[in-house]
Structure formats: C-alpha cells, structure tokens
PDB file of N, CA and C in Angstrom:
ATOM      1  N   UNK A   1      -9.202 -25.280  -9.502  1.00  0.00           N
ATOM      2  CA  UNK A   1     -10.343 -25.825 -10.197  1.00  0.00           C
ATOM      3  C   UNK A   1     -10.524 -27.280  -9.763  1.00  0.00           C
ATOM      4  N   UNK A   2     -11.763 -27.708  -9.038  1.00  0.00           N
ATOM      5  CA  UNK A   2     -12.055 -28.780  -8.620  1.00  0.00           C
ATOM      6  C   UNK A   2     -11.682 -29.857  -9.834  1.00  0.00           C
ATOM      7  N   UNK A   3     -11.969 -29.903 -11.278  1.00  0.00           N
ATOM      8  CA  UNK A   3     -12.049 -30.989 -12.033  1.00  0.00           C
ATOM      9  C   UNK A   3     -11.108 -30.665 -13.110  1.00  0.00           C
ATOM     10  N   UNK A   4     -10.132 -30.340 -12.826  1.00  0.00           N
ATOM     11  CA  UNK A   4      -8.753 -30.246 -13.132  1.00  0.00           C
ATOM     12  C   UNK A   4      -8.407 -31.080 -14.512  1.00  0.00           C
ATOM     13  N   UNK A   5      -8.167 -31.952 -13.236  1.00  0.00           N
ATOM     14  CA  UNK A   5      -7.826 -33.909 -13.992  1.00  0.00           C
ATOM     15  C   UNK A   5      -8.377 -33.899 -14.960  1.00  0.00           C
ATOM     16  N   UNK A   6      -9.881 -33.835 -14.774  1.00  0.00           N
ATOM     17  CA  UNK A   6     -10.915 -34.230 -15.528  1.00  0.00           C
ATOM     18  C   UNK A   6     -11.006 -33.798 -17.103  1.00  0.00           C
ATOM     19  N   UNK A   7     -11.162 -32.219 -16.556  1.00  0.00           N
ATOM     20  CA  UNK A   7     -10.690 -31.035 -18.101  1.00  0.00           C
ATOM     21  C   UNK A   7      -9.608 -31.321 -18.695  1.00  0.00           C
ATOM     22  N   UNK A   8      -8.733 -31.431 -18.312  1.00  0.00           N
ATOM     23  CA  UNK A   8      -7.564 -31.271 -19.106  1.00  0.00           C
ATOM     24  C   UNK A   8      -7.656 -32.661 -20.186  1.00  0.00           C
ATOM     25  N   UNK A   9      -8.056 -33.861 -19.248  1.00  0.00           N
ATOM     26  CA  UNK A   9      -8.155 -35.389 -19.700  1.00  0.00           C
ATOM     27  C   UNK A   9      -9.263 -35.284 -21.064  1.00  0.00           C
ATOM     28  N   UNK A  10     -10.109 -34.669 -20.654  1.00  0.00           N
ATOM     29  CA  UNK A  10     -11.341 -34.187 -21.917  1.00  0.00           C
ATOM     30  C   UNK A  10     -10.702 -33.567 -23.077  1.00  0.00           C
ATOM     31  N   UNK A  11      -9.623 -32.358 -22.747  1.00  0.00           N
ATOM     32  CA  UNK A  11      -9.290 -31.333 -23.576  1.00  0.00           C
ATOM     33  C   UNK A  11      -8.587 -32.464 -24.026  1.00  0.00           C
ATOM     34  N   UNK A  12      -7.597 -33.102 -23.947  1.00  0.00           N
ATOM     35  CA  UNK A  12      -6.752 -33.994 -25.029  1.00  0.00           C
ATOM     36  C   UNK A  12      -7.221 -35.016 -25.710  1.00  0.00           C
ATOM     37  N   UNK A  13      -8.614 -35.469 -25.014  1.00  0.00           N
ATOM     38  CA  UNK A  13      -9.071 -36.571 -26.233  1.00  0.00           C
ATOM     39  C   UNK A  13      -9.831 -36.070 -27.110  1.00  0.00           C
ATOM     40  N   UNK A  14     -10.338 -34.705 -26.717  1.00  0.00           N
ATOM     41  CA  UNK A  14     -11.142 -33.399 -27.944  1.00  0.00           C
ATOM     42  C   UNK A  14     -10.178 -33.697 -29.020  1.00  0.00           C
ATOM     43  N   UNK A  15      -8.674 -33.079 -28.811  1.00  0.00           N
ATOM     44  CA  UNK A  15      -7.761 -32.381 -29.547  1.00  0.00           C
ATOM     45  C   UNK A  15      -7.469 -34.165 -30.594  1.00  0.00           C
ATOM     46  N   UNK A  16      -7.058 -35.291 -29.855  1.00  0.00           N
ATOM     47  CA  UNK A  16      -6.573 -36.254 -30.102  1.00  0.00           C
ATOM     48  C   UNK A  16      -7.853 -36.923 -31.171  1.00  0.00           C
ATOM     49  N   UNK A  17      -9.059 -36.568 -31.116  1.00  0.00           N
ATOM     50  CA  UNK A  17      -9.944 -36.930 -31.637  1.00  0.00           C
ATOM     51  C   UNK A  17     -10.512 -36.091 -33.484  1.00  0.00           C
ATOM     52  N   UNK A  18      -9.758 -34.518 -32.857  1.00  0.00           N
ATOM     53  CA  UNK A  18      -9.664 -33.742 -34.000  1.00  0.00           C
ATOM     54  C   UNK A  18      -8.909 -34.103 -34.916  1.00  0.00           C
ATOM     55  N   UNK A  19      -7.327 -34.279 -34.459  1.00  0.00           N
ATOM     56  CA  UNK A  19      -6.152 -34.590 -34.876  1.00  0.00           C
ATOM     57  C   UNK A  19      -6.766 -36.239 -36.005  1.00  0.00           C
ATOM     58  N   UNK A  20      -6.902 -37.462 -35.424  1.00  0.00           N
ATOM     59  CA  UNK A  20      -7.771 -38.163 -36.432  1.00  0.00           C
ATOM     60  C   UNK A  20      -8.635 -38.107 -36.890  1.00  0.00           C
ATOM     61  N   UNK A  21      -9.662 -36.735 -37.254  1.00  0.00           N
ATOM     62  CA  UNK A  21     -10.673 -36.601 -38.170  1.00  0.00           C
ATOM     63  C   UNK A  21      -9.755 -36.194 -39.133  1.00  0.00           C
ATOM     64  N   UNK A  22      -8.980 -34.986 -38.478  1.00  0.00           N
ATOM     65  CA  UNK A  22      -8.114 -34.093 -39.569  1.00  0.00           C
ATOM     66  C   UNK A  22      -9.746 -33.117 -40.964  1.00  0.00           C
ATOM     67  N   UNK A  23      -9.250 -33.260 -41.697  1.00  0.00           N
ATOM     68  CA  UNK A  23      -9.886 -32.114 -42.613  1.00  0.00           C
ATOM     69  C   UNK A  23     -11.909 -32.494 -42.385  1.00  0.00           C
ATOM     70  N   UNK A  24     -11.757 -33.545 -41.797  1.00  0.00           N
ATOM     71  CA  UNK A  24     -13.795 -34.087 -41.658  1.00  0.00           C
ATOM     72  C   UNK A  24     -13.717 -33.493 -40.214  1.00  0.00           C
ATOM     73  N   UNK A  25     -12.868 -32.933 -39.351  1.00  0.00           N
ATOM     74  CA  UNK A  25     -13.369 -32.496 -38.171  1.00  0.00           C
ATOM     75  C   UNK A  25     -14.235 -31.421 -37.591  1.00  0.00           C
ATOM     76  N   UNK A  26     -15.222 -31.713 -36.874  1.00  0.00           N
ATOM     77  CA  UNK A  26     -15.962 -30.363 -36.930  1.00  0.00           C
ATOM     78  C   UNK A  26     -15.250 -29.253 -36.094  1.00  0.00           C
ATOM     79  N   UNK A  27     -14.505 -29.512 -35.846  1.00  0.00           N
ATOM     80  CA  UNK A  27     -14.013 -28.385 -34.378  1.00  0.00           C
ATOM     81  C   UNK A  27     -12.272 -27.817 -35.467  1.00  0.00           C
ATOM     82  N   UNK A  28     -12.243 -28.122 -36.521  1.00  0.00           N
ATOM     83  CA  UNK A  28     -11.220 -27.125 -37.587  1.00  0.00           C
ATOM     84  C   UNK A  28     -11.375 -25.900 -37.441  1.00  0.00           C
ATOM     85  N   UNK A  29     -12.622 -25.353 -37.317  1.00  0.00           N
ATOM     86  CA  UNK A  29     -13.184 -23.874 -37.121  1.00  0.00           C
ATOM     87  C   UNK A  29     -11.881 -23.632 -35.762  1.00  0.00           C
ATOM     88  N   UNK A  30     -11.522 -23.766 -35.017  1.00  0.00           N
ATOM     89  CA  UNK A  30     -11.067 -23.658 -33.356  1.00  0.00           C
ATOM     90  C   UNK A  30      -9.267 -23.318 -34.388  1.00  0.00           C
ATOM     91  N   UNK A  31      -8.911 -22.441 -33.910  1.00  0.00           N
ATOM     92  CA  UNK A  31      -7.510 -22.001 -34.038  1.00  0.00           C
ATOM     93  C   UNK A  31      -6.520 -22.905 -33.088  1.00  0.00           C
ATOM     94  N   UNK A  32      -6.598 -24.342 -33.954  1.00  0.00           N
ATOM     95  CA  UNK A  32      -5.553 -25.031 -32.749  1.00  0.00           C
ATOM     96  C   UNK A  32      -4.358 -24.948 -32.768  1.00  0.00           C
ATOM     97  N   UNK A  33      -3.625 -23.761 -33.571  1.00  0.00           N
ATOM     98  CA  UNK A  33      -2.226 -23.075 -33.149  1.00  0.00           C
ATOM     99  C   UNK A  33      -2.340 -22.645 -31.800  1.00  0.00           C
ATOM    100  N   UNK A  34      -3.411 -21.862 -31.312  1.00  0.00           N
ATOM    101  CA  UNK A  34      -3.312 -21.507 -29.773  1.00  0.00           C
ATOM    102  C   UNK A  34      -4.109 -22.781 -29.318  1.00  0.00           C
ATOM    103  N   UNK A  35      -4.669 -23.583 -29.380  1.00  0.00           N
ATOM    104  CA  UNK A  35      -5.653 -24.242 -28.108  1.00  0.00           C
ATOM    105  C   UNK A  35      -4.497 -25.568 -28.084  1.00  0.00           C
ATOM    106  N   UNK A  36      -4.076 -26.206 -29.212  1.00  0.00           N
ATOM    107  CA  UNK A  36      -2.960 -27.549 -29.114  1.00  0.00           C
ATOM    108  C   UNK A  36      -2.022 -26.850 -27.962  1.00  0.00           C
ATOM    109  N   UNK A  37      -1.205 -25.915 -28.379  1.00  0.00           N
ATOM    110  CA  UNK A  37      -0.194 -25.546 -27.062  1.00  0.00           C
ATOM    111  C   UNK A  37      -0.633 -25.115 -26.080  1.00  0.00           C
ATOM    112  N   UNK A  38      -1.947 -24.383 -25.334  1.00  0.00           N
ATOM    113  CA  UNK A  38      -2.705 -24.091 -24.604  1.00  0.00           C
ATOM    114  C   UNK A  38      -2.929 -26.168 -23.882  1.00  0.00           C
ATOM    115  N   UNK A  39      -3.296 -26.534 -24.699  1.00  0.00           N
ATOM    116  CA  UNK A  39      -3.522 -27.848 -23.480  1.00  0.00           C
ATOM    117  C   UNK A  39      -2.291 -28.137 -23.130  1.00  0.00           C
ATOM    118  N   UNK A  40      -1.149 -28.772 -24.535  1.00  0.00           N
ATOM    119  CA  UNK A  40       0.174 -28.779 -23.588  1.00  0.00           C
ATOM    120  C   UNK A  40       0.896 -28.405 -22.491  1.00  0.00           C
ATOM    121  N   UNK A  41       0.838 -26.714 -22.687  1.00  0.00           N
ATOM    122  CA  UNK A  41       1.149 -26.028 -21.619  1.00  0.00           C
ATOM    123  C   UNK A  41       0.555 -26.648 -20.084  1.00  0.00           C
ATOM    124  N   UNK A  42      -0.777 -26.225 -20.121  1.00  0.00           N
ATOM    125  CA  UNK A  42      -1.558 -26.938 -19.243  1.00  0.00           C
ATOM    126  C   UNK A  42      -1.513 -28.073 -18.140  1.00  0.00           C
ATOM    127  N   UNK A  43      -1.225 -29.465 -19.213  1.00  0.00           N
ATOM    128  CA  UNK A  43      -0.635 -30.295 -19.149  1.00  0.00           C
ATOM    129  C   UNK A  43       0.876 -30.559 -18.421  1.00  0.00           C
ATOM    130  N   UNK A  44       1.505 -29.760 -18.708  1.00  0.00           N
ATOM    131  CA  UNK A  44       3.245 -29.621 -17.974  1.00  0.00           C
ATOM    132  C   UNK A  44       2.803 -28.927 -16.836  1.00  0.00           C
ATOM    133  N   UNK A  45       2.336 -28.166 -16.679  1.00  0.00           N
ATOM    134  CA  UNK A  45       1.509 -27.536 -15.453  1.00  0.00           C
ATOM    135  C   UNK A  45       1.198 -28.006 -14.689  1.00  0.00           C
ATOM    136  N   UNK A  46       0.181 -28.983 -15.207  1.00  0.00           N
ATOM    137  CA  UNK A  46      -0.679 -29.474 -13.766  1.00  0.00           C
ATOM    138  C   UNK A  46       0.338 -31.127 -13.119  1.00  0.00           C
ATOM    139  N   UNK A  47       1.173 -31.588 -13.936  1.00  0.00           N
ATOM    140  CA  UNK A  47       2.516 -32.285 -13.509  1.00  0.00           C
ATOM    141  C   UNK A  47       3.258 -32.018 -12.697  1.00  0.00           C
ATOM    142  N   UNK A  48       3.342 -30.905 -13.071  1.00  0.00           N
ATOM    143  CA  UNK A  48       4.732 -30.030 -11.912  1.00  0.00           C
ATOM    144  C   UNK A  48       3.827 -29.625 -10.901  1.00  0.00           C
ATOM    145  N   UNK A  49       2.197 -28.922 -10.813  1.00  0.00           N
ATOM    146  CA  UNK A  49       1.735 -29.399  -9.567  1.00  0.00           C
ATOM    147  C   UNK A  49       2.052 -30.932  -8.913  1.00  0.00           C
ATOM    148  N   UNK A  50       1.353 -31.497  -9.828  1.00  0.00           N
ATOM    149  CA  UNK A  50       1.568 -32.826  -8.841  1.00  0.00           C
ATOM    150  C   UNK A  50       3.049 -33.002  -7.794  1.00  0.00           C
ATOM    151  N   UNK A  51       3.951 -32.936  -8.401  1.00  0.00           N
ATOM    152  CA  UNK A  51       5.118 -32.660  -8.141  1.00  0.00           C
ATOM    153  C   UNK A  51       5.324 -32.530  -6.756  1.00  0.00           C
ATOM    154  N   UNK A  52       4.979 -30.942  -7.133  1.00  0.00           N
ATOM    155  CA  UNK A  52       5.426 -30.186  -6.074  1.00  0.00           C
ATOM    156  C   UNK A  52       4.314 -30.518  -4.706  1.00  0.00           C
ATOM    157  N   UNK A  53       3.260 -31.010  -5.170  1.00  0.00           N
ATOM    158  CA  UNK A  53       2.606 -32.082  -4.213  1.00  0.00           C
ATOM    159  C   UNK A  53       3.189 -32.422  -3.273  1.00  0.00           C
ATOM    160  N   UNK A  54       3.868 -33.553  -4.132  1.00  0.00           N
ATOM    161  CA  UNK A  54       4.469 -34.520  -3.402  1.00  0.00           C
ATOM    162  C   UNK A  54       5.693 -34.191  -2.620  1.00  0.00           C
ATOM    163  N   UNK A  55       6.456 -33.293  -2.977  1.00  0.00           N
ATOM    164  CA  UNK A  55       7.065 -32.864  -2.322  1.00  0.00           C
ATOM    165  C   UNK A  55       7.189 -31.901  -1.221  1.00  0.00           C
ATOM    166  N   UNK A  56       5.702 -31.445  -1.291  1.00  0.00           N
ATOM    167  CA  UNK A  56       5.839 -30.581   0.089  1.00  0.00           C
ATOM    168  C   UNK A  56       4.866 -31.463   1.042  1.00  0.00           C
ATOM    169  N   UNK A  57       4.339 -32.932   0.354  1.00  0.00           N
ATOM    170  CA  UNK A  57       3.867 -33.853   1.290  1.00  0.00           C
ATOM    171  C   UNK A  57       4.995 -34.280   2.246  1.00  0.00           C
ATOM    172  N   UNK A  58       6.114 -34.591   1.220  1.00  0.00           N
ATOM    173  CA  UNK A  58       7.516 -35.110   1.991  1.00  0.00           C
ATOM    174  C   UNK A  58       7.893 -34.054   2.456  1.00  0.00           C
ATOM    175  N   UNK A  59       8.289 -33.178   2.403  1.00  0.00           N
ATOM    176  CA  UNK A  59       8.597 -31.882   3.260  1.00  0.00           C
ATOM    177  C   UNK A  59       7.505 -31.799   4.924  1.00  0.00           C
ATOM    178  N   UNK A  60       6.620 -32.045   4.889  1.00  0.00           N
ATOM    179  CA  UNK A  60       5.593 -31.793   6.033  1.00  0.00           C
ATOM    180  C   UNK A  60       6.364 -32.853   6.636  1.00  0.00           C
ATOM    181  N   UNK A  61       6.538 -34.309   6.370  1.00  0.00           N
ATOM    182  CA  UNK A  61       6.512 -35.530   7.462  1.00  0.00           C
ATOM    183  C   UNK A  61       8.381 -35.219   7.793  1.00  0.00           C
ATOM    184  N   UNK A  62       9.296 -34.785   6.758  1.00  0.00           N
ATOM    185  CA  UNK A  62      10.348 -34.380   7.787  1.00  0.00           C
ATOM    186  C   UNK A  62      10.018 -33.653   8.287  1.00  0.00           C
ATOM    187  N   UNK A  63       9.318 -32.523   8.447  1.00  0.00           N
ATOM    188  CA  UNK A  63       9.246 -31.831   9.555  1.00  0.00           C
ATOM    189  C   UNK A  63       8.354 -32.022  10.995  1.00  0.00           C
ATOM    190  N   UNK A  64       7.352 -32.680  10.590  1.00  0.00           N
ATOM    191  CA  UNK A  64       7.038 -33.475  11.702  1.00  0.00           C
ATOM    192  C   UNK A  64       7.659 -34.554  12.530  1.00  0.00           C
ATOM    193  N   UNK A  65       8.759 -35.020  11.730  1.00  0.00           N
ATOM    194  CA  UNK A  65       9.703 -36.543  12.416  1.00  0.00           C
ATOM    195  C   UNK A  65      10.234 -35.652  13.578  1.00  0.00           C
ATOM    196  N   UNK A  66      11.259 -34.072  12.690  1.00  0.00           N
ATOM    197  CA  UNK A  66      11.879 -33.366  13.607  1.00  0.00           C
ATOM    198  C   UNK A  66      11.560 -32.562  14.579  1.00  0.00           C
ATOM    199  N   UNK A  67       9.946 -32.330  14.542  1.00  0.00           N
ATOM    200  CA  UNK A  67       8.954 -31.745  15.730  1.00  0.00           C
ATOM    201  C   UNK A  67       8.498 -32.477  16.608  1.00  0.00           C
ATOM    202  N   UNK A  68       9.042 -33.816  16.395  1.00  0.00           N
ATOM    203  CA  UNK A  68       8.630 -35.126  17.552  1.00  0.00           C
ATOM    204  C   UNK A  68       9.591 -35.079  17.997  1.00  0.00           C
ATOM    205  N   UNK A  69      10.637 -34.885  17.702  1.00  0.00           N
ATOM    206  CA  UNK A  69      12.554 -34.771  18.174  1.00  0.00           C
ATOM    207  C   UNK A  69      12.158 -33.789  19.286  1.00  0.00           C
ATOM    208  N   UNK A  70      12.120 -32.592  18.814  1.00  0.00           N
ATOM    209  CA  UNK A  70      12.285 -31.436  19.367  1.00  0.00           C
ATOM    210  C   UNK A  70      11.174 -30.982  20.614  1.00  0.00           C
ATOM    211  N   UNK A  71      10.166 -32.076  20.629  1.00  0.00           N
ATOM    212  CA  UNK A  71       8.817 -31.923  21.334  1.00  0.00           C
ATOM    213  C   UNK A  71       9.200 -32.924  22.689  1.00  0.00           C
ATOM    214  N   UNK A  72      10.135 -34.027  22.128  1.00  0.00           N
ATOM    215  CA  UNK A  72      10.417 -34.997  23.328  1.00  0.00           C
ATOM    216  C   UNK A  72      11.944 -34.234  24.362  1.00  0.00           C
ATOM    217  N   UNK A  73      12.532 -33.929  23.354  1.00  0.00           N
ATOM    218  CA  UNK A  73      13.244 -32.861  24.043  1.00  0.00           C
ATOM    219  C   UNK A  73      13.036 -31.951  24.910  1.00  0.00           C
ATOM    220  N   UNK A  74      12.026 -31.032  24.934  1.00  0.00           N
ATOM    221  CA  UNK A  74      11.527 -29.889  25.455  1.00  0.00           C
ATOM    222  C   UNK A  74      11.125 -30.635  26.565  1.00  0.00           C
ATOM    223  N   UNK A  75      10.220 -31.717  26.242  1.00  0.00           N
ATOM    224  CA  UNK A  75       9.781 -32.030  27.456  1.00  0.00           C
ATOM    225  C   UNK A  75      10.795 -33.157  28.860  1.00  0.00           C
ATOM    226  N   UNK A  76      11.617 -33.150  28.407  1.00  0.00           N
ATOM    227  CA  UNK A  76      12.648 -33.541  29.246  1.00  0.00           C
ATOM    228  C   UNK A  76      12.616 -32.768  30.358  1.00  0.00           C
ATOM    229  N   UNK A  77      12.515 -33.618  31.381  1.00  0.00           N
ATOM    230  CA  UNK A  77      12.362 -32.486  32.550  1.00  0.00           C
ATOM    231  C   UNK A  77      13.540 -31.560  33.245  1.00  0.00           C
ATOM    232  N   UNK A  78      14.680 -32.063  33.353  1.00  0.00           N
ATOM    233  CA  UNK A  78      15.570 -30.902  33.049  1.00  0.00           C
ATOM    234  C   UNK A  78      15.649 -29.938  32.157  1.00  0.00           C
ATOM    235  N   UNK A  79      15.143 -30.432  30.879  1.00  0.00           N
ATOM    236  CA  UNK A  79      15.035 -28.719  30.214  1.00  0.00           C
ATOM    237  C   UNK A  79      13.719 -27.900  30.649  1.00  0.00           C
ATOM    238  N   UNK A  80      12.702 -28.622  31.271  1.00  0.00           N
ATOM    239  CA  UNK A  80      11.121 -28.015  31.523  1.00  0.00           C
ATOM    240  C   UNK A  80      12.005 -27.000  32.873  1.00  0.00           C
ATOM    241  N   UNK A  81      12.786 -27.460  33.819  1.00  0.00           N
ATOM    242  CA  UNK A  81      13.391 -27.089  34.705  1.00  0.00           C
ATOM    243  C   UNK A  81      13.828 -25.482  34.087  1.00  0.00           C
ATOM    244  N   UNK A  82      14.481 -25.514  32.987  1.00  0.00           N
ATOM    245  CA  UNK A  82      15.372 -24.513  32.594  1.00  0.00           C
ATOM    246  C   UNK A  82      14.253 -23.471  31.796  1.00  0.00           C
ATOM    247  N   UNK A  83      13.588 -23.784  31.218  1.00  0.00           N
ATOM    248  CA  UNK A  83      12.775 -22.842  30.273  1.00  0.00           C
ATOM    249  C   UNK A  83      12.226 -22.370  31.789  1.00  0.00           C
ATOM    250  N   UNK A  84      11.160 -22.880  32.785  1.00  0.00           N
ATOM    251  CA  UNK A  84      10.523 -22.294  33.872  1.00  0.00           C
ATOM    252  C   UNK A  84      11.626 -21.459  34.557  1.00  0.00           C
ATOM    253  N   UNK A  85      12.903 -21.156  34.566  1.00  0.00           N
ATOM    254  CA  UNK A  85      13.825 -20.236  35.105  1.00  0.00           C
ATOM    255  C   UNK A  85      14.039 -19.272  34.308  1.00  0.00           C
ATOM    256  N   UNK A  86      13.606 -19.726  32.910  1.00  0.00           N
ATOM    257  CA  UNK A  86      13.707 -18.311  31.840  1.00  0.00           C
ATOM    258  C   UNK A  86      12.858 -18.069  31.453  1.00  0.00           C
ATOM    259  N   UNK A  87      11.486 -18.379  32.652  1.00  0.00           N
ATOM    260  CA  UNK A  87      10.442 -17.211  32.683  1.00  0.00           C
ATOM    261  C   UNK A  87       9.360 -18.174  31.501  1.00  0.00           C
ATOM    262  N   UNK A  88       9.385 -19.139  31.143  1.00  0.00           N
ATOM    263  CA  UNK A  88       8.008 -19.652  30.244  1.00  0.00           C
ATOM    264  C   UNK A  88       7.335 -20.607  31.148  1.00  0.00           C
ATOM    265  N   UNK A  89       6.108 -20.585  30.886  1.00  0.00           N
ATOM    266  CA  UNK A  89       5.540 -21.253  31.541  1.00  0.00           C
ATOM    267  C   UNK A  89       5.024 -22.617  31.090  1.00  0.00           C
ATOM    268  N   UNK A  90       5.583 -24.089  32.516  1.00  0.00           N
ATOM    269  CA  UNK A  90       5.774 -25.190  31.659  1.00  0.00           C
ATOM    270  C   UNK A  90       4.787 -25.755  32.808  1.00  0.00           C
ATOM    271  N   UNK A  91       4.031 -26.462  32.572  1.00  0.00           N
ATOM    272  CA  UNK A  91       3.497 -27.473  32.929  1.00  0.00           C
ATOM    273  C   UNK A  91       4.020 -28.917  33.516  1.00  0.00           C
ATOM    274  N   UNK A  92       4.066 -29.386  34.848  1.00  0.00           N
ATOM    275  CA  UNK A  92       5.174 -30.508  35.306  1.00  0.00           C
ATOM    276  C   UNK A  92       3.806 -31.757  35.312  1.00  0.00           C
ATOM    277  N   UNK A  93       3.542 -32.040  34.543  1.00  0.00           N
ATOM    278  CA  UNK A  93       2.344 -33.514  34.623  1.00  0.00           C
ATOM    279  C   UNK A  93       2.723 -34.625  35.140  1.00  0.00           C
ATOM    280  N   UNK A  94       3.760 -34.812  35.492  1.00  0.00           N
ATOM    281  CA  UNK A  94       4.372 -36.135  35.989  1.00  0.00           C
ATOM    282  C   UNK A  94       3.613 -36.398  37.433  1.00  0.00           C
ATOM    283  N   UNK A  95       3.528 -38.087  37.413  1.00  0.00           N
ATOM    284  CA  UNK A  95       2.411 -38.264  39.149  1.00  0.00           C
ATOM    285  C   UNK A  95       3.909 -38.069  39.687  1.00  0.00           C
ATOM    286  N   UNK A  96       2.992 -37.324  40.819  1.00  0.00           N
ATOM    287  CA  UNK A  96       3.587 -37.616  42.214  1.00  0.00           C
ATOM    288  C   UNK A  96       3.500 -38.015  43.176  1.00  0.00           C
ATOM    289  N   UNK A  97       4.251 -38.908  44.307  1.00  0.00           N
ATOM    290  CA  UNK A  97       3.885 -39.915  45.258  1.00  0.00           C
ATOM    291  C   UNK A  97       3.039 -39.130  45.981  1.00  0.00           C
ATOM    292  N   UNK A  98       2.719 -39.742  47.370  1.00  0.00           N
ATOM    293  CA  UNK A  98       1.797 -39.158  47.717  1.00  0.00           C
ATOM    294  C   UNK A  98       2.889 -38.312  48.603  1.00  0.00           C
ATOM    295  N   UNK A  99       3.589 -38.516  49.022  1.00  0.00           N
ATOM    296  CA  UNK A  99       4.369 -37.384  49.830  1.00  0.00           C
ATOM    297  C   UNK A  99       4.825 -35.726  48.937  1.00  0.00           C
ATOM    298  N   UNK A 100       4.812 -36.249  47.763  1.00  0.00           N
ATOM    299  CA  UNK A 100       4.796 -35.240  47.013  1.00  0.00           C
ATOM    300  C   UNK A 100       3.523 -34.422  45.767  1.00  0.00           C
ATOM    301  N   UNK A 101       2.510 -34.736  46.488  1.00  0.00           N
ATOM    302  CA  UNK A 101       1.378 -34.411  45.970  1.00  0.00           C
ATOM    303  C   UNK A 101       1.244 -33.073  45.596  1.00  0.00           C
ATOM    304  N   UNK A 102       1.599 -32.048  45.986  1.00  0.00           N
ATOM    305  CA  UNK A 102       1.980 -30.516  45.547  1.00  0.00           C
ATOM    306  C   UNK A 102       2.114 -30.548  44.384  1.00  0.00           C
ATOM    307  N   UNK A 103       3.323 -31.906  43.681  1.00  0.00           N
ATOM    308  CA  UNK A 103       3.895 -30.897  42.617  1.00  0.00           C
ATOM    309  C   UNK A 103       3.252 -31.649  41.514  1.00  0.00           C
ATOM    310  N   UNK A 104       2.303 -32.432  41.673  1.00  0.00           N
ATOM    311  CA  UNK A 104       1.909 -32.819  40.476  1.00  0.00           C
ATOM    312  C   UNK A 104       1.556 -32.303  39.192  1.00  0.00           C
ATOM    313  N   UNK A 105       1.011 -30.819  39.532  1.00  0.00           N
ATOM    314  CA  UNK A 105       0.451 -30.198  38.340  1.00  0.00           C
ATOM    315  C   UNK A 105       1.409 -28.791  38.686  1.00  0.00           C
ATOM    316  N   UNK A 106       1.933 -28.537  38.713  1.00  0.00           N
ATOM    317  CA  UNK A 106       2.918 -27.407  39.685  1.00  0.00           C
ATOM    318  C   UNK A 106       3.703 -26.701  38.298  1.00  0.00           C
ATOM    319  N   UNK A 107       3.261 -25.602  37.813  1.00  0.00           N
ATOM    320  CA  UNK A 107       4.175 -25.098  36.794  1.00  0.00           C
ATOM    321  C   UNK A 107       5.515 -24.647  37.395  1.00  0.00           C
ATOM    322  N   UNK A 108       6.595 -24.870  36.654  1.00  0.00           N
ATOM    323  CA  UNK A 108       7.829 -24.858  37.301  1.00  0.00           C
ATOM    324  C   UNK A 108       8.234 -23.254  36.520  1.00  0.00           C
TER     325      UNK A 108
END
C-alpha cells in the first residue's frame, strides 16, 4: 500500500483522539476491542518492515563489496587464462602493442 505511513499515522491520531473524547466521542459506535489492537498490530508490522528494510539494504552492499572482490578476481588475467581452457568464453580487452595487435580483443 502506497500510503502506508500515512494510514496507519491517521489511524492512531483517530484512535488517540477518541481515547480523549472518551464517552462525547462520535466514533464509540466502532468496536475498538478489535480496531485499538488492529492498529497496534499494524503498527509492530510496519516496524519490523522497516527493519527488515534495512537490513536487506545492508545485506545487498555486502554483497556487492564481495561481487567487486570476486569480479576483480575473475578478471585477473591468469584466471581469464584458466576459465578460457575450461571452455567459457572470456573476453582479453587489454591494448596490445602494435606487434601484438591480434590479441587485443582475442577471446582466450
């Protein structure tokens, strides 16, 4: 739900607004045995989203630190050497002088 925040922030100053009318409130009619714990609930809910937000924000950037590891690795040209002998196909981009102009783009 796009306005999340928003609702829930509404639903508690409804409830918080009932709660100080008390018996002059117009919204007494509303069974707030279910709707008071219905926002609470809610409420712990959309927290532990946040949460878990944030934590699979931090989860993405270790795994990107260790896909920059593993990306500078690969491309080490002794291992580009070794994967092209076990049959994958690697791309050698490195310039080459001019005596070696062949292998500039030369999948190994």
């Amino acid at each position: 739900m796009r306005n999340a925040k928003s609702l829930l922030n509404l639903a508690k100053q409804v409830r918080d607004k009932h709660m100080t009318d008390g018996d002059a409130s117009p919204l007494k009619v509303l069974n707030w045995t279910v709707v008071g714990p219905l926002i609470d609930q809610a409420l712990v809910i959309d927290e532990k989203a946040d949460q878990l937000k944030r934590e699979k924000l931090k989860m993405f950037q270790q795994r990107d630190q260790q896909l920059q590891q593993l990306t500078n690795v690969l491309r080490d040209s002794k291992q580009m050497k070794v994967l092209g002998e076990w049959g994958f196909d690697v791309l050698d981009n490195r310039v080459a002088s001019p005596d070696n102009a062949e292998t500039a783009q030369v999948k190994v």
